[in-house]
Protein backbone atom coordinates (compact mmCIF):
# COMPACT_ATOMS: atom_id res chain seq x y z
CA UNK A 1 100.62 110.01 120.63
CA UNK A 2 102.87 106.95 119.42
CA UNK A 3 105.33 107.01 117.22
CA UNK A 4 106.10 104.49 114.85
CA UNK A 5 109.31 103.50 112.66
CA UNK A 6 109.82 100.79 110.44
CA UNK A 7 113.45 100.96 109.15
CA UNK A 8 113.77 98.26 105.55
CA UNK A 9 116.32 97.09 103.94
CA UNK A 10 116.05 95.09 100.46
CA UNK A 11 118.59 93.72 98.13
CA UNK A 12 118.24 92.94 94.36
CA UNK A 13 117.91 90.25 92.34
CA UNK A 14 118.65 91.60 89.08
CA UNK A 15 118.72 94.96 87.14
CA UNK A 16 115.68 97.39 87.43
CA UNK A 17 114.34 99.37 84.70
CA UNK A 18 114.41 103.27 84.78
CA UNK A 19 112.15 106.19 83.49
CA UNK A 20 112.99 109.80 83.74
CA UNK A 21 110.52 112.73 83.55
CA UNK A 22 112.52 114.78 81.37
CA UNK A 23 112.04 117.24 78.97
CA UNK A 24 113.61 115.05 75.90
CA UNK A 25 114.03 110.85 76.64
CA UNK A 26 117.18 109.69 74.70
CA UNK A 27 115.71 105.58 75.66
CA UNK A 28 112.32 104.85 74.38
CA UNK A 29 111.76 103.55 77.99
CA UNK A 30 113.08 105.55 80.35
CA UNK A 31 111.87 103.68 88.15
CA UNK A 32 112.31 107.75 88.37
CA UNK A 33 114.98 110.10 87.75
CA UNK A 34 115.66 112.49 90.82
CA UNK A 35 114.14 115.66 89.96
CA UNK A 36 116.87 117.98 90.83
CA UNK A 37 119.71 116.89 88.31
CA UNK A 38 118.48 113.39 87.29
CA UNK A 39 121.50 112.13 88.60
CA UNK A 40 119.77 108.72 90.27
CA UNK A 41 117.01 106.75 89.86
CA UNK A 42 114.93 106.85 92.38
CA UNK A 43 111.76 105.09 93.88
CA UNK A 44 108.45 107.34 94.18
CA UNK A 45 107.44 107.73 98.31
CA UNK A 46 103.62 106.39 96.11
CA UNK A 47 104.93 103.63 94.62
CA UNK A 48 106.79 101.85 97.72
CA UNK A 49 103.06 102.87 99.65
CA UNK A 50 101.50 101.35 96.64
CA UNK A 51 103.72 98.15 96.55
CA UNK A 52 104.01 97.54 100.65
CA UNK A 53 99.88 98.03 100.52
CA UNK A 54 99.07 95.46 97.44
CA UNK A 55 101.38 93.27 99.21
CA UNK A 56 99.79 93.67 102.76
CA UNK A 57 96.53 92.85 101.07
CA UNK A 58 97.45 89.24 99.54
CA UNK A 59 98.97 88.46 102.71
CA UNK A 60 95.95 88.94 104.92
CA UNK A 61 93.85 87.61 102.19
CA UNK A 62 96.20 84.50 102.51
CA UNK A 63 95.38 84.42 106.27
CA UNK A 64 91.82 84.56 105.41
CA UNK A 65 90.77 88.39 106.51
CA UNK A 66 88.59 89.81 104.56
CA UNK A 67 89.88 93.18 102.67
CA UNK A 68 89.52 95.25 99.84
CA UNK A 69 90.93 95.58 96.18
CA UNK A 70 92.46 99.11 96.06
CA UNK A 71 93.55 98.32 93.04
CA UNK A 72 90.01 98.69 91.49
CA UNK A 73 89.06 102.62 91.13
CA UNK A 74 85.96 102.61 94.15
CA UNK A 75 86.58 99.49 95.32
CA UNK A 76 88.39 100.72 98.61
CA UNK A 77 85.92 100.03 101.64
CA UNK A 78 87.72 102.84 103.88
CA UNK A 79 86.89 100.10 107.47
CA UNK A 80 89.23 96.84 106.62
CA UNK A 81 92.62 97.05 108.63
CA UNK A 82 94.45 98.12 104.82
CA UNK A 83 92.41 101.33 104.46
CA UNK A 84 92.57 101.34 108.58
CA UNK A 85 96.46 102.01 107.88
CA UNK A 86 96.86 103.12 104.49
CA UNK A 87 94.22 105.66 103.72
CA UNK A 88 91.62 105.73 101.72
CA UNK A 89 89.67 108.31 99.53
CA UNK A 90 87.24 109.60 102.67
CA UNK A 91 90.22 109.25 105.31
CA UNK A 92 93.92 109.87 105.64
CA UNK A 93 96.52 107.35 106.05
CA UNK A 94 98.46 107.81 109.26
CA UNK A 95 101.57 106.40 107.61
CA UNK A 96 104.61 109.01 106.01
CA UNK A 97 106.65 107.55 103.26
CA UNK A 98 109.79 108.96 101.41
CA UNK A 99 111.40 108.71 98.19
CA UNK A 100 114.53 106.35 98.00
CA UNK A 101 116.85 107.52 96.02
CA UNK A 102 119.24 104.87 94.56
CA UNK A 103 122.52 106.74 95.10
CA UNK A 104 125.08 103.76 94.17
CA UNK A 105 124.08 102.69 90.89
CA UNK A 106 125.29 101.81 87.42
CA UNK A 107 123.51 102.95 84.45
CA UNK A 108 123.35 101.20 81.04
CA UNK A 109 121.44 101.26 78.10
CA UNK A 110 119.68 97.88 76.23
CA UNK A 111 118.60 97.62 72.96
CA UNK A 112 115.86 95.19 72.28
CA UNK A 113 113.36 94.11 69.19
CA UNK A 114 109.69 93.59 69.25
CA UNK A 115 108.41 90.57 68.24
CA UNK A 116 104.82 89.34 67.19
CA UNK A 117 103.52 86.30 69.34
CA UNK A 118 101.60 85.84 66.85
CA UNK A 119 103.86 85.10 63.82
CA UNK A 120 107.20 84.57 66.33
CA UNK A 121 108.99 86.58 64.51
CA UNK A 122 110.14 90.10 64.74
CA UNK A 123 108.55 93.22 63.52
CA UNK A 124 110.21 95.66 61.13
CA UNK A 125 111.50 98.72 62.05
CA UNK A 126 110.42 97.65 65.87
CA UNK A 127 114.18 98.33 67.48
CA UNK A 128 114.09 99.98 70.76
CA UNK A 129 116.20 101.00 73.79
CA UNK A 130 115.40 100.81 77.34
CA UNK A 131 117.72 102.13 80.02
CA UNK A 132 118.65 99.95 83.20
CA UNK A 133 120.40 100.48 86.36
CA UNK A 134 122.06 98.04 88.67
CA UNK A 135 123.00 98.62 92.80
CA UNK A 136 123.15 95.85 95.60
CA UNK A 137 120.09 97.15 97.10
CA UNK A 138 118.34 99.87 99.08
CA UNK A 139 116.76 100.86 102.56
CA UNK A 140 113.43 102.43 102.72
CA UNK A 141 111.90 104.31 106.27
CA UNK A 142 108.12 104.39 106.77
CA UNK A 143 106.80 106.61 110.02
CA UNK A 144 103.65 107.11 111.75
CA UNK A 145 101.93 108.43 114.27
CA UNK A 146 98.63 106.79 116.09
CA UNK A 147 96.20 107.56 118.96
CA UNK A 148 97.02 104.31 120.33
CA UNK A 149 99.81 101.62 121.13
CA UNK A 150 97.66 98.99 119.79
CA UNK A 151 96.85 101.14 116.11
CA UNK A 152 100.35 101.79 116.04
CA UNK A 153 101.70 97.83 116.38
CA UNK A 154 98.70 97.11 113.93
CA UNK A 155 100.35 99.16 111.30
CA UNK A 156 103.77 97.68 111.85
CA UNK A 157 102.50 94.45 111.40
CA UNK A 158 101.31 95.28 108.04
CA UNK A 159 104.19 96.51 106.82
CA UNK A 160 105.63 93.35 108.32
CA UNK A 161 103.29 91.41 106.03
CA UNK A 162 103.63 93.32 103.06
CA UNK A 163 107.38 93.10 102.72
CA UNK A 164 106.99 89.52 102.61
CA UNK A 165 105.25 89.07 99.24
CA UNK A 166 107.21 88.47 96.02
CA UNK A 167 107.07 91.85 93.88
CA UNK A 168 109.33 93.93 91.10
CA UNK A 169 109.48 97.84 90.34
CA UNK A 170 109.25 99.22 87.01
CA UNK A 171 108.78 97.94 83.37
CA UNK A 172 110.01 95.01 81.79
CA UNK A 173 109.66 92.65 85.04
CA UNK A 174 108.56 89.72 82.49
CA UNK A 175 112.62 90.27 81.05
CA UNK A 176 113.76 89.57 84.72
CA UNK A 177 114.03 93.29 85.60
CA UNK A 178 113.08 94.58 89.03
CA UNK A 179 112.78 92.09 91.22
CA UNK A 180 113.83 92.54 94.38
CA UNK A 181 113.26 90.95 98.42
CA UNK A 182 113.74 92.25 102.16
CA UNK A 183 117.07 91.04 103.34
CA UNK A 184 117.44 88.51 106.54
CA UNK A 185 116.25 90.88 109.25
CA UNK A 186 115.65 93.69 107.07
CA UNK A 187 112.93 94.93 108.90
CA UNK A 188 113.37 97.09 112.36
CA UNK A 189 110.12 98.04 113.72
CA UNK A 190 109.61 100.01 116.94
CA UNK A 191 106.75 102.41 119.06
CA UNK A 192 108.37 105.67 120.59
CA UNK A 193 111.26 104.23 120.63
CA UNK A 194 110.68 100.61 121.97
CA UNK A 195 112.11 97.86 119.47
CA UNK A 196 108.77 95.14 118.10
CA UNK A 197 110.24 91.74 118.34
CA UNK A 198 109.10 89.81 114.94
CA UNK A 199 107.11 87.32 117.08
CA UNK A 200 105.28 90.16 118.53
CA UNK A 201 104.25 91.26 114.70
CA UNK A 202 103.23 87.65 113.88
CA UNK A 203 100.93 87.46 116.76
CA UNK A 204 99.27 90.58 115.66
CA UNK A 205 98.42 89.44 112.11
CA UNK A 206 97.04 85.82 113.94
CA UNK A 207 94.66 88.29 115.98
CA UNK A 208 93.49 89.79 112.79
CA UNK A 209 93.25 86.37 111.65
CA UNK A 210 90.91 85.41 114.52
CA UNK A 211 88.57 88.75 114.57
């Protein structure tokens, strides 16, 4: 068996937006609270699997490989290299993801109006709160295991890919909130214990490329 680890670390750009799944919301829009004592917000283990798997399918769809739209209920083929490494309905993904739990952050509360695009102006009695947090940034940790070397370095160089592509957590990203990138060599990648240099990952997604 071969073991793979892909250690991330992102910073971010702006504030993010947080929900809680609590009994009684005191913002109208309330990323996750911790479920223990809602103490931090936290990222979902399926939303960074989500993210890092949309992303790893607009970059190989940028190279020119031909994969599914899991973002379409059915539409996942379960044989291109993103169902290969992140599951699909009829087979398991090989990949383990964890929450990330946003330990150093500042929480503050926005108050906002809705407005009609239609008449530009504001609606009555449309005042609402959202709650935002702000924190330099975050690290994330993504395992597998594979049958083979070769599966395994596949794998890391989807992540590799998907890290790459411009995205934001939570609501209110057309405000500015959520947006977020990988930091200069945020990304440590390695096979039972054996470091994958960047142009090793590169040549793996030009092989995909070329089959």
């Amino acid at each position: 068996m071969f073991l793979l680890r892909v250690d991330l670390k992102f910073r971010w750009h702006s504030g993010f937006h947080i929900s809680g799944e609590r009994v009684e919301l005191w913002t109208d829009k309330a990323l996750v609270l911790d479920w223990k004592d809602e103490a931090f917000p936290t990222i979902p283990a399926t939303t960074l699997k989500g993210w890092l798997r949309e992303g790893a399918e607009r970059a190989l769809r940028g190279l020119g490989v031909e994969v599914c739209d899991a973002s379409q209920a059915g539409a996942t083929c379960g044989v291109c290299p993103v169902c290969e490494v992140f599951g699909h309905p009829r087979g398991k993904s090989p990949l383990f993801f964890e929450d990330v739990v946003l330990r150093d952050t500042l929480r503050s509360t926005r108050m906002g109006v809705s407005l009609s695009r239609f008449r530009r102006t504001a609606y009555e009695e449309r005042l609402f709160s959202l709650e935002t947090g702000f924190c330099p940034g975050f690290q994330a940790s993504v395992r597998g295991i594979f049958a083979t070397e070769e599966r395994a370095k596949k794998a890391a160089s989807l992540l590799f890919a998907g890290v790459r592509v411009p995205f934001a957590l939570g609501a209110g990203r057309s405000r500015g909130l959520g947006w977020f990138s990988l930091e200069e060599k945020g990304l440590v990648a390695s096979v039972n214990g054996t470091p994958l240099k960047e142009e090793a990952l590169i040549s793996e997604l030009l092989a995909l490329r070329a089959g």
